[in-house]
PDB file of N, CA and C in Angstrom:
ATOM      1  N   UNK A   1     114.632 -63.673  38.290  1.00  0.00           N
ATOM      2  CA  UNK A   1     113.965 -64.860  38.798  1.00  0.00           C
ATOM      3  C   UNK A   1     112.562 -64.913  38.208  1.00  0.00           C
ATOM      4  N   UNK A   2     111.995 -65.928  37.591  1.00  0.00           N
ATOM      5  CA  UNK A   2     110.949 -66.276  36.932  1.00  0.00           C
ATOM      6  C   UNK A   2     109.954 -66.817  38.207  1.00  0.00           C
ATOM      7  N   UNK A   3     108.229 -66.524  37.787  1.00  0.00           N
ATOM      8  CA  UNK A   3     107.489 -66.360  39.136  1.00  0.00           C
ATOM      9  C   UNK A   3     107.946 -68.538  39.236  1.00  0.00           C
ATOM     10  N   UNK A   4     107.732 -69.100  38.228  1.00  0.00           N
ATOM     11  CA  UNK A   4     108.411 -70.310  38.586  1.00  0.00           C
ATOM     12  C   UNK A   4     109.247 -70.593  39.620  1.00  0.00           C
ATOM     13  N   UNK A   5     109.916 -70.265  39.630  1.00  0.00           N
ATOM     14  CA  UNK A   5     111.267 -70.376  40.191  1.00  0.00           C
ATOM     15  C   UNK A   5     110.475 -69.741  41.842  1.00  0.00           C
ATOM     16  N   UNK A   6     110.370 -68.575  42.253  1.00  0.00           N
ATOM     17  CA  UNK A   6     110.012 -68.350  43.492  1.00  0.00           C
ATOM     18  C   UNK A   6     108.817 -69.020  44.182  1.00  0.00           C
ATOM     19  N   UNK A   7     108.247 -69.296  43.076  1.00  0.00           N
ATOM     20  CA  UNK A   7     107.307 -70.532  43.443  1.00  0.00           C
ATOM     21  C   UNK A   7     107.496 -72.232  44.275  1.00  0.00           C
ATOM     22  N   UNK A   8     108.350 -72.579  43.366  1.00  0.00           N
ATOM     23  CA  UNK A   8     109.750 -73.551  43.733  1.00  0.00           C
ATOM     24  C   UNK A   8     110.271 -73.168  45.104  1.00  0.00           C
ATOM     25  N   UNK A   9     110.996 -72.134  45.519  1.00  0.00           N
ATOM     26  CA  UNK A   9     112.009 -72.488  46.198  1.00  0.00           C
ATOM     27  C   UNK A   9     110.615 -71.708  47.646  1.00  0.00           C
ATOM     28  N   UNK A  10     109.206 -71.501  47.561  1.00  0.00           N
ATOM     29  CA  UNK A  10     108.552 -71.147  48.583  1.00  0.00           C
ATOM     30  C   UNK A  10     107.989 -73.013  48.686  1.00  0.00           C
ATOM     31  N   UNK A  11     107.884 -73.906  47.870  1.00  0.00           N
ATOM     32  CA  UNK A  11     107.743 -74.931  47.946  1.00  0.00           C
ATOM     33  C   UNK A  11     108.514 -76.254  48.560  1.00  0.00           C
ATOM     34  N   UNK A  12     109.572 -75.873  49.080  1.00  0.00           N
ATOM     35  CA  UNK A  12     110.987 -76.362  49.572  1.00  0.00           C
ATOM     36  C   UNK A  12     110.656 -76.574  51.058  1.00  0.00           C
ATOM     37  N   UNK A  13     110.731 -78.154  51.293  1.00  0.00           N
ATOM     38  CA  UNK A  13     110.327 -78.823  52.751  1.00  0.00           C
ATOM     39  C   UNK A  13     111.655 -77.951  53.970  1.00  0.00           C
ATOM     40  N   UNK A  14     111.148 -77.992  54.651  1.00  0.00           N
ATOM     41  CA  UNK A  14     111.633 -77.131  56.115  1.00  0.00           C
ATOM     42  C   UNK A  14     113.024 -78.537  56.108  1.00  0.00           C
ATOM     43  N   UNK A  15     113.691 -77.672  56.525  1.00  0.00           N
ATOM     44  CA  UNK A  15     115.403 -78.508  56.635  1.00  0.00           C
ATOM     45  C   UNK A  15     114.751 -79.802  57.586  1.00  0.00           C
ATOM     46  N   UNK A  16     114.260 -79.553  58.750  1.00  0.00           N
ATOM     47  CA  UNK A  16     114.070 -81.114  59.558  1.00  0.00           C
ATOM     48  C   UNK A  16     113.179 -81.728  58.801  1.00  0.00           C
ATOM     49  N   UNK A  17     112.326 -81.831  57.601  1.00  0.00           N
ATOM     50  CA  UNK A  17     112.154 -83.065  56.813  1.00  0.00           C
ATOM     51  C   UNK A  17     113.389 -83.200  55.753  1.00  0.00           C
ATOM     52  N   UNK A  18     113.847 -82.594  55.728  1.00  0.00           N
ATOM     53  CA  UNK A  18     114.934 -82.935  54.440  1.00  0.00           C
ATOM     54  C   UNK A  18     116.315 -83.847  55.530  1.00  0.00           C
ATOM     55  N   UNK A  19     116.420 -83.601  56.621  1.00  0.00           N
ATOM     56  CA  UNK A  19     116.983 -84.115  57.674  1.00  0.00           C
ATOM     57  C   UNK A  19     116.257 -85.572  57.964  1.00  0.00           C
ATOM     58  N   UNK A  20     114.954 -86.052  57.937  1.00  0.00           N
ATOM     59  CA  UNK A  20     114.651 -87.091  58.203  1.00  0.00           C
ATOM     60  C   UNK A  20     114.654 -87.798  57.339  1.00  0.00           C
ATOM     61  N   UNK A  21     114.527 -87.003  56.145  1.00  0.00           N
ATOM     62  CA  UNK A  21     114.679 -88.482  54.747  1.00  0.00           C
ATOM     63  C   UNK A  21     116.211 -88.713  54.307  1.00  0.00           C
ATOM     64  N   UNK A  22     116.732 -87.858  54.689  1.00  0.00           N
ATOM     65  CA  UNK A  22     118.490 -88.067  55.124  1.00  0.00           C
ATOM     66  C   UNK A  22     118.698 -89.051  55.612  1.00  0.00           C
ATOM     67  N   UNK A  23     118.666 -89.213  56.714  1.00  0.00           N
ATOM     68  CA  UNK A  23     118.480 -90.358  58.109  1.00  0.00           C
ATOM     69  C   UNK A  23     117.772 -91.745  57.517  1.00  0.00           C
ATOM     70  N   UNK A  24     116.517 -91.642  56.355  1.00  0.00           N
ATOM     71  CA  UNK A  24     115.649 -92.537  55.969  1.00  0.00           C
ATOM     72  C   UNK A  24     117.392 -92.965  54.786  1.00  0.00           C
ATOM     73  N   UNK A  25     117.635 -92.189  53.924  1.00  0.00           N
ATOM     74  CA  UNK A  25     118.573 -92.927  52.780  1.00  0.00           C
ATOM     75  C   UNK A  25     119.900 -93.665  53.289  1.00  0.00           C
ATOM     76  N   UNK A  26     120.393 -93.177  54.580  1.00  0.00           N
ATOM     77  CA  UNK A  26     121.632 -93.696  55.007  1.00  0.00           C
ATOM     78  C   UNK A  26     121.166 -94.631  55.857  1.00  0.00           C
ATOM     79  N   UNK A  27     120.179 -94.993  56.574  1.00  0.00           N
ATOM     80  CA  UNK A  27     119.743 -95.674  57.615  1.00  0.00           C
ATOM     81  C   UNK A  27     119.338 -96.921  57.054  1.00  0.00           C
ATOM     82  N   UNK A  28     118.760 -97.271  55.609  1.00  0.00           N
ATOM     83  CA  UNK A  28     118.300 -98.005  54.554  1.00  0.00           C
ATOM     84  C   UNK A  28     117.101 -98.088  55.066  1.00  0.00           C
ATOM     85  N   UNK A  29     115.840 -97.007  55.570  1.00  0.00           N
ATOM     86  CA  UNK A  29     114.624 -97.188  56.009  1.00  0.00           C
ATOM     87  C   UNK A  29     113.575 -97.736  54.535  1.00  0.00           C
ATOM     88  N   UNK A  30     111.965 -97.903  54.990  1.00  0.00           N
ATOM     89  CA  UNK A  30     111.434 -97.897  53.825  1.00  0.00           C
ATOM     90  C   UNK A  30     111.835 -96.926  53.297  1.00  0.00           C
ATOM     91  N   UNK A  31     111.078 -97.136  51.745  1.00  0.00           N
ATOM     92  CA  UNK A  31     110.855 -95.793  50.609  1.00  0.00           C
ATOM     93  C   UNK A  31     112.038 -95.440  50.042  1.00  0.00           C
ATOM     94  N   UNK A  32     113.265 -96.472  50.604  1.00  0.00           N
ATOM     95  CA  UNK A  32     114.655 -95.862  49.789  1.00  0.00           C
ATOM     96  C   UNK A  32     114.839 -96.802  48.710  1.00  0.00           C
ATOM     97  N   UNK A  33     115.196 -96.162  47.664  1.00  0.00           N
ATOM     98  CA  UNK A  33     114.858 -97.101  46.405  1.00  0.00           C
ATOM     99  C   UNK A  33     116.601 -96.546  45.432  1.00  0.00           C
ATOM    100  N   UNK A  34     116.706 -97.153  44.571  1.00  0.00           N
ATOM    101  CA  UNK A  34     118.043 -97.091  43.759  1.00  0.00           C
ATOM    102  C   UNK A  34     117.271 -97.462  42.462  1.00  0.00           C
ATOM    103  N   UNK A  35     118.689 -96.124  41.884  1.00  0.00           N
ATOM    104  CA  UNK A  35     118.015 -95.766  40.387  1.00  0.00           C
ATOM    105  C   UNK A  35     119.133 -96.753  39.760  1.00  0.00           C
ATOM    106  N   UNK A  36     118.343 -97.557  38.568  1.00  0.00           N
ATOM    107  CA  UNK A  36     118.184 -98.476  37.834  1.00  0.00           C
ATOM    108  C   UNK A  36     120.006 -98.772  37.489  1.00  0.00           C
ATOM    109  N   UNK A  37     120.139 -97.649  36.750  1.00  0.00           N
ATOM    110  CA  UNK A  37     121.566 -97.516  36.087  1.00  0.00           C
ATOM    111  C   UNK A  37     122.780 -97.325  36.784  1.00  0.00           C
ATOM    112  N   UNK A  38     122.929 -96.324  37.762  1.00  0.00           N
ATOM    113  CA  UNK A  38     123.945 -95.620  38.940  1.00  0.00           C
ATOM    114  C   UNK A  38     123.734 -96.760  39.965  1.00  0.00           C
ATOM    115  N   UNK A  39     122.564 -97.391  40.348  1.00  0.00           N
ATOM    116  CA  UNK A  39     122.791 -97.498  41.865  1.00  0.00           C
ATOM    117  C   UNK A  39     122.765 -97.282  42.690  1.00  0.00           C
ATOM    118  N   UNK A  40     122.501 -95.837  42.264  1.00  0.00           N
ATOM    119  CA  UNK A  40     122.514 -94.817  43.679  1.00  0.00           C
ATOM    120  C   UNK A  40     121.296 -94.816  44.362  1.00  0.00           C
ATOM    121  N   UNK A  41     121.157 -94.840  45.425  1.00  0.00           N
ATOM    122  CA  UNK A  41     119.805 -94.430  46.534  1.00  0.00           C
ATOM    123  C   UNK A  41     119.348 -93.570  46.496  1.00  0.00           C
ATOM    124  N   UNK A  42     117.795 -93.658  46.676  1.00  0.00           N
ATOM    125  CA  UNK A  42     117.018 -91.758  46.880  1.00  0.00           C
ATOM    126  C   UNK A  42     115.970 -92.296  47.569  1.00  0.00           C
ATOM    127  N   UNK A  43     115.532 -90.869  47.736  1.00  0.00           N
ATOM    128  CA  UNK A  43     114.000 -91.090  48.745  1.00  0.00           C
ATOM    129  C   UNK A  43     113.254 -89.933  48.080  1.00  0.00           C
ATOM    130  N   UNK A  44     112.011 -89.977  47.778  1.00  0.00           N
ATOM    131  CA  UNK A  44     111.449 -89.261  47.035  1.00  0.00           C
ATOM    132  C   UNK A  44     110.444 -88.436  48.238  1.00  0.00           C
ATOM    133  N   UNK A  45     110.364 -87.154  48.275  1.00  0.00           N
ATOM    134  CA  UNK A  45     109.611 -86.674  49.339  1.00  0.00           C
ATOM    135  C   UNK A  45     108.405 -85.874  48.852  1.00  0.00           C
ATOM    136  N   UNK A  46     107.887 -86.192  48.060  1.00  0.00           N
ATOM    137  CA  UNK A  46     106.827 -85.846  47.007  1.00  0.00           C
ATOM    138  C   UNK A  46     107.101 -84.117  46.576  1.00  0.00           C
ATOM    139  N   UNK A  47     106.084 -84.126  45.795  1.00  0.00           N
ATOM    140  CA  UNK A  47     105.626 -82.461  44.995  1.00  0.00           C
ATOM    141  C   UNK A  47     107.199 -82.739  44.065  1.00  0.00           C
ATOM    142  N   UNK A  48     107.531 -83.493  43.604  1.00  0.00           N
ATOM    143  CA  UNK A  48     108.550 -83.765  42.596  1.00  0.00           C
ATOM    144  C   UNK A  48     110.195 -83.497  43.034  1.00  0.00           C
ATOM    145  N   UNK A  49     110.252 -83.490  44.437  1.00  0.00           N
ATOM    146  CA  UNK A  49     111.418 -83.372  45.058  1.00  0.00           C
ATOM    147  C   UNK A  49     111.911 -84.987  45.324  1.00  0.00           C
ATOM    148  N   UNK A  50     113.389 -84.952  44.952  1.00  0.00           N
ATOM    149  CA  UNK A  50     114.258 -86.064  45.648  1.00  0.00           C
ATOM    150  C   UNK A  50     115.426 -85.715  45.902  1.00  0.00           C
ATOM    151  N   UNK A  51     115.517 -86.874  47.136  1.00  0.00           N
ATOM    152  CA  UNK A  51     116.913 -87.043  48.062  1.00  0.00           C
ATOM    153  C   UNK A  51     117.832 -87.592  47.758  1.00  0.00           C
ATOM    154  N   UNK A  52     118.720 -87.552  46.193  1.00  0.00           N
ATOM    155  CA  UNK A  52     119.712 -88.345  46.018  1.00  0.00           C
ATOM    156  C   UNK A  52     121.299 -88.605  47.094  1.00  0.00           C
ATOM    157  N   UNK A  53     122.145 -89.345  47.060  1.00  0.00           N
ATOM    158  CA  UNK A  53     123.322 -89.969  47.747  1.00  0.00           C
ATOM    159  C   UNK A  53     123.985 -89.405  46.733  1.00  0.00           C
ATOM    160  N   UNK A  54     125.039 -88.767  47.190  1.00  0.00           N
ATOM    161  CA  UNK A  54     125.990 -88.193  46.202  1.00  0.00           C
ATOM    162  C   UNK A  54     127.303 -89.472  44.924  1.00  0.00           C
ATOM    163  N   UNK A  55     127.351 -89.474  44.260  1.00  0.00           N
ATOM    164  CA  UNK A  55     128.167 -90.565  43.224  1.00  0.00           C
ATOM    165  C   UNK A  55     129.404 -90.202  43.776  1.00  0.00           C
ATOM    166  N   UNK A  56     130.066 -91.500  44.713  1.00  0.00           N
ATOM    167  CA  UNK A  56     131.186 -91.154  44.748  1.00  0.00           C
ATOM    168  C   UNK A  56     132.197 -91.373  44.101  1.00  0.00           C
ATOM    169  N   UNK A  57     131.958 -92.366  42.915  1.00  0.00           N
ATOM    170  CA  UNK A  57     132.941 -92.457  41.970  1.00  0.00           C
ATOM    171  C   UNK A  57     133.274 -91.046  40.682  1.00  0.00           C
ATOM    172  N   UNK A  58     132.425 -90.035  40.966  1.00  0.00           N
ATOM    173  CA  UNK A  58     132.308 -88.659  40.313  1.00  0.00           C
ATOM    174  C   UNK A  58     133.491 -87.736  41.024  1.00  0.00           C
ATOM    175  N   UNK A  59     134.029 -86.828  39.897  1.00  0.00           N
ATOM    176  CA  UNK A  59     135.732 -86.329  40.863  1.00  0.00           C
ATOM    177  C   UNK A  59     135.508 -84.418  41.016  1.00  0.00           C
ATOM    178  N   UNK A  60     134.288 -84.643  42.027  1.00  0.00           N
ATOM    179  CA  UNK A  60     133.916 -83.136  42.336  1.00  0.00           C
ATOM    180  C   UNK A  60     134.853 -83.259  43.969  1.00  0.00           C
ATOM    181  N   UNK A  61     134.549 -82.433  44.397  1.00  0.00           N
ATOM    182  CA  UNK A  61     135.353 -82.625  45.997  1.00  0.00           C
ATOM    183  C   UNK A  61     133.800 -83.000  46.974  1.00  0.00           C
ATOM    184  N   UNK A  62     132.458 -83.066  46.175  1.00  0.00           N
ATOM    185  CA  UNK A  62     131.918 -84.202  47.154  1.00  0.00           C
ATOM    186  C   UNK A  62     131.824 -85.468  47.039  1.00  0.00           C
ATOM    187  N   UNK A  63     131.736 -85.418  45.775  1.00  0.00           N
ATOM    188  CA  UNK A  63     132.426 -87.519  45.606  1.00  0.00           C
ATOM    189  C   UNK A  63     133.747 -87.852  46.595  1.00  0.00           C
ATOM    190  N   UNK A  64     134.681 -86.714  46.416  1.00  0.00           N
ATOM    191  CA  UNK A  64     135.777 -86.776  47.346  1.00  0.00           C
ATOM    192  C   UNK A  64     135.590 -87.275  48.746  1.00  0.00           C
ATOM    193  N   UNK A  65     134.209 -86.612  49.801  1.00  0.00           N
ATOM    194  CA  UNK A  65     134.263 -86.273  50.589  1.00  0.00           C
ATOM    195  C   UNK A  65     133.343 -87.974  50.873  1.00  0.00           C
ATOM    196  N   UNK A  66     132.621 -88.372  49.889  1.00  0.00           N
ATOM    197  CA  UNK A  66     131.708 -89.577  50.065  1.00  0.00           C
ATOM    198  C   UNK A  66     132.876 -90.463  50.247  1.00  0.00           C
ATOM    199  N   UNK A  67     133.693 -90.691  49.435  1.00  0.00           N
ATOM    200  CA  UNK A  67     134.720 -91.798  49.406  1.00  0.00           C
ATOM    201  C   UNK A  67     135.136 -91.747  50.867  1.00  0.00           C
ATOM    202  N   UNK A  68     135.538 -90.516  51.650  1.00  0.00           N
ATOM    203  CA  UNK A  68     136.454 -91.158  52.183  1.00  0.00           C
ATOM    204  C   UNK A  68     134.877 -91.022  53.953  1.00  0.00           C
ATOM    205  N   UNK A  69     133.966 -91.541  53.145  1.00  0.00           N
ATOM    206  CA  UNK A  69     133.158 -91.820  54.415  1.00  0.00           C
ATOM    207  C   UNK A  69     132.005 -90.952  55.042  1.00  0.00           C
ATOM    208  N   UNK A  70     132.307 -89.832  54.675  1.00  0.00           N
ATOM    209  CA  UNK A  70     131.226 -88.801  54.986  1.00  0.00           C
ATOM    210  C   UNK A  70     130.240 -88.757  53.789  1.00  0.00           C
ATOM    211  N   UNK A  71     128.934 -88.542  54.966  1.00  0.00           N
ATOM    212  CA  UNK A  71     127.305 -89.062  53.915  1.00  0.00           C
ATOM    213  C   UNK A  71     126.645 -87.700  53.351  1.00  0.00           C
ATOM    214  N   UNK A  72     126.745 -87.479  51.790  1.00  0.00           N
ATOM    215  CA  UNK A  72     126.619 -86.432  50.850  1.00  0.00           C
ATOM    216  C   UNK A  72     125.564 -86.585  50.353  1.00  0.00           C
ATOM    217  N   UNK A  73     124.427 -85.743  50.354  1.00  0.00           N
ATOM    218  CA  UNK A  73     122.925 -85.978  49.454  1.00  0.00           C
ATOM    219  C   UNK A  73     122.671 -84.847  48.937  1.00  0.00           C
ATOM    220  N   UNK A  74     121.999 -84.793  47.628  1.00  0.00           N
ATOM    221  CA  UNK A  74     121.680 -83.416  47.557  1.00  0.00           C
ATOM    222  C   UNK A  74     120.181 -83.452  46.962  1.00  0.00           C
ATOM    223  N   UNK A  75     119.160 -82.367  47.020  1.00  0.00           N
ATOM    224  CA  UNK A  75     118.034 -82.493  47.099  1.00  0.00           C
ATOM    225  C   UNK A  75     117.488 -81.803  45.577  1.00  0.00           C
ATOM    226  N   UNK A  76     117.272 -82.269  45.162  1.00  0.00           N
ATOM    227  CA  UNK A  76     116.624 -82.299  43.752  1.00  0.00           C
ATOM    228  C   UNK A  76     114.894 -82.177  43.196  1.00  0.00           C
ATOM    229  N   UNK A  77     114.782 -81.287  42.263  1.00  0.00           N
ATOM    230  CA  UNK A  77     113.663 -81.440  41.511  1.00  0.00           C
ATOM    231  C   UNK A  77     113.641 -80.905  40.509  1.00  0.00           C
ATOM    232  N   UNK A  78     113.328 -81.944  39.682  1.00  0.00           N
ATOM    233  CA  UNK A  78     113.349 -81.286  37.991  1.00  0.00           C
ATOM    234  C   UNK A  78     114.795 -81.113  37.520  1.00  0.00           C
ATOM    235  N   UNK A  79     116.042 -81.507  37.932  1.00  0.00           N
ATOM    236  CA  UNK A  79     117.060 -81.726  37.316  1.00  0.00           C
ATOM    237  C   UNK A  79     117.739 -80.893  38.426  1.00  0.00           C
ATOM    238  N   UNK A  80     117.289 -79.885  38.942  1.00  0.00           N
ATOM    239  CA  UNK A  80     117.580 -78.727  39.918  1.00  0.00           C
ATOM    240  C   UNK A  80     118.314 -78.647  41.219  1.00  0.00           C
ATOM    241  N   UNK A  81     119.545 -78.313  41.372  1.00  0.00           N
ATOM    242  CA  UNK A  81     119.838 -78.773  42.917  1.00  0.00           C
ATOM    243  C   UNK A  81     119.042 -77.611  44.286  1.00  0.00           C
ATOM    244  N   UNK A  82     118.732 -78.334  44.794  1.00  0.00           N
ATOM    245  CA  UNK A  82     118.002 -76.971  45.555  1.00  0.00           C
ATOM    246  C   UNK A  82     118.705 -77.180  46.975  1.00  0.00           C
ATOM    247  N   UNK A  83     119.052 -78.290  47.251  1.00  0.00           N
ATOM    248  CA  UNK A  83     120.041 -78.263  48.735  1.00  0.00           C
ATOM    249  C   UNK A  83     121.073 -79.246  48.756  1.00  0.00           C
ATOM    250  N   UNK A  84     122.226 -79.448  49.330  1.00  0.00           N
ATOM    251  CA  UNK A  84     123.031 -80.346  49.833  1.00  0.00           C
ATOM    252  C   UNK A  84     123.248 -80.409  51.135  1.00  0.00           C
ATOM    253  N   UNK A  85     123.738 -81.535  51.147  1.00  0.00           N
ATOM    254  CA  UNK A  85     122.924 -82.496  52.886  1.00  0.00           C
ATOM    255  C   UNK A  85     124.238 -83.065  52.727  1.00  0.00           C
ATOM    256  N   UNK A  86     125.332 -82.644  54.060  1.00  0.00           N
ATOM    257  CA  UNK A  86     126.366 -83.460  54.260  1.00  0.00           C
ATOM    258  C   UNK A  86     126.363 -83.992  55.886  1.00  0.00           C
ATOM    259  N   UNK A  87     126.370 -85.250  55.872  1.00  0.00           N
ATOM    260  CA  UNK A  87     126.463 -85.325  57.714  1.00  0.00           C
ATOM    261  C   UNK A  87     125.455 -85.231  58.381  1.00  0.00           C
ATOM    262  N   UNK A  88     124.306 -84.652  57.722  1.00  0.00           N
ATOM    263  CA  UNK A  88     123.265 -84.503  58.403  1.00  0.00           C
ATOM    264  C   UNK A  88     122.714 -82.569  58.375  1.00  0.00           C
ATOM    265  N   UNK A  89     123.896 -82.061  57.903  1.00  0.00           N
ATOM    266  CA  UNK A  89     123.739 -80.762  57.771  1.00  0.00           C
ATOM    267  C   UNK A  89     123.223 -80.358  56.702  1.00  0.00           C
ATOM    268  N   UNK A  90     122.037 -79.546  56.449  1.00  0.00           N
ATOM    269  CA  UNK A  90     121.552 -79.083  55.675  1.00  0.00           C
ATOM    270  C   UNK A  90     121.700 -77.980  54.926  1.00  0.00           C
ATOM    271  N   UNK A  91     122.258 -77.398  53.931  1.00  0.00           N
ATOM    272  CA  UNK A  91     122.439 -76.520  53.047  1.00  0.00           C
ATOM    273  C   UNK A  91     121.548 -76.060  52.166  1.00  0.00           C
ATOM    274  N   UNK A  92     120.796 -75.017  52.063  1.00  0.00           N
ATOM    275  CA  UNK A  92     119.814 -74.679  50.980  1.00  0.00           C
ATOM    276  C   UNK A  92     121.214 -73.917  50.202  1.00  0.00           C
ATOM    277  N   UNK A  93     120.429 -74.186  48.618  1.00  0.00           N
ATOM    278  CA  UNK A  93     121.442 -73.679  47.775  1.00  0.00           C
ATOM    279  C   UNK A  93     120.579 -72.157  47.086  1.00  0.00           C
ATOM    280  N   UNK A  94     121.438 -71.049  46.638  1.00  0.00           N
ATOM    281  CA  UNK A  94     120.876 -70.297  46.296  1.00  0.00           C
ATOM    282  C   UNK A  94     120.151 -70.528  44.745  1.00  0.00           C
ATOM    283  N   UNK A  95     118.901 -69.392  44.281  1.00  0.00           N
ATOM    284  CA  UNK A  95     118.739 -69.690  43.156  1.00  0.00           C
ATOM    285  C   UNK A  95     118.928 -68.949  41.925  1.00  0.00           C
ATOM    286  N   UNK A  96     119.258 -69.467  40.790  1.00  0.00           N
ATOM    287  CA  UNK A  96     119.877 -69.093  39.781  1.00  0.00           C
ATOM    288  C   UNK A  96     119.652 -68.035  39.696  1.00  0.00           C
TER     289      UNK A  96
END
């Protein structure tokens, strides 16, 4: 692990904000915005983190899980997945 990287993941918002901008992308609150090309919704929660909506036309088993209704986000920075958010449940992901 590069001091980057532990730097990063000591920089990672406490699950109940990653839970409220959850609530902000499915709820269609302010600050939810859609990227240009996809369509897809995000909420940007600063220091270069975002809340994308998972693509459910993509054939992973969480596009799977979006299609058939359940709400998939995963939390991003710098290309990076650092959590997935299904339902409201929060998942930190481990790091590389």
């Amino acid at each position: 692990m590069t001091e980057n990287e532990e730097r990063d993941d000591a920089d990672l918002p406490a699950a109940g904000a990653v839970t409220v901008a959850f609530e902000k992308l499915f709820g269609g609150g302010r600050g939810v915005k859609r990227f240009a090309r996809s369509r897809l919704r995000h909420v940007e929660l600063g220091g270069g983190l975002v809340l994308i909506e998972q693509n459910p036309n993509k054939s992973s088993e969480w596009a799977e899980l979006a299609r058939a209704g359940r709400r998939v986000a995963w939390l991003m920075r710098d290309g990076r997945y650092l959590a997935r958010v299904v339902d409201g449940e929060v998942t930190f992901l481990e790091s590389q």
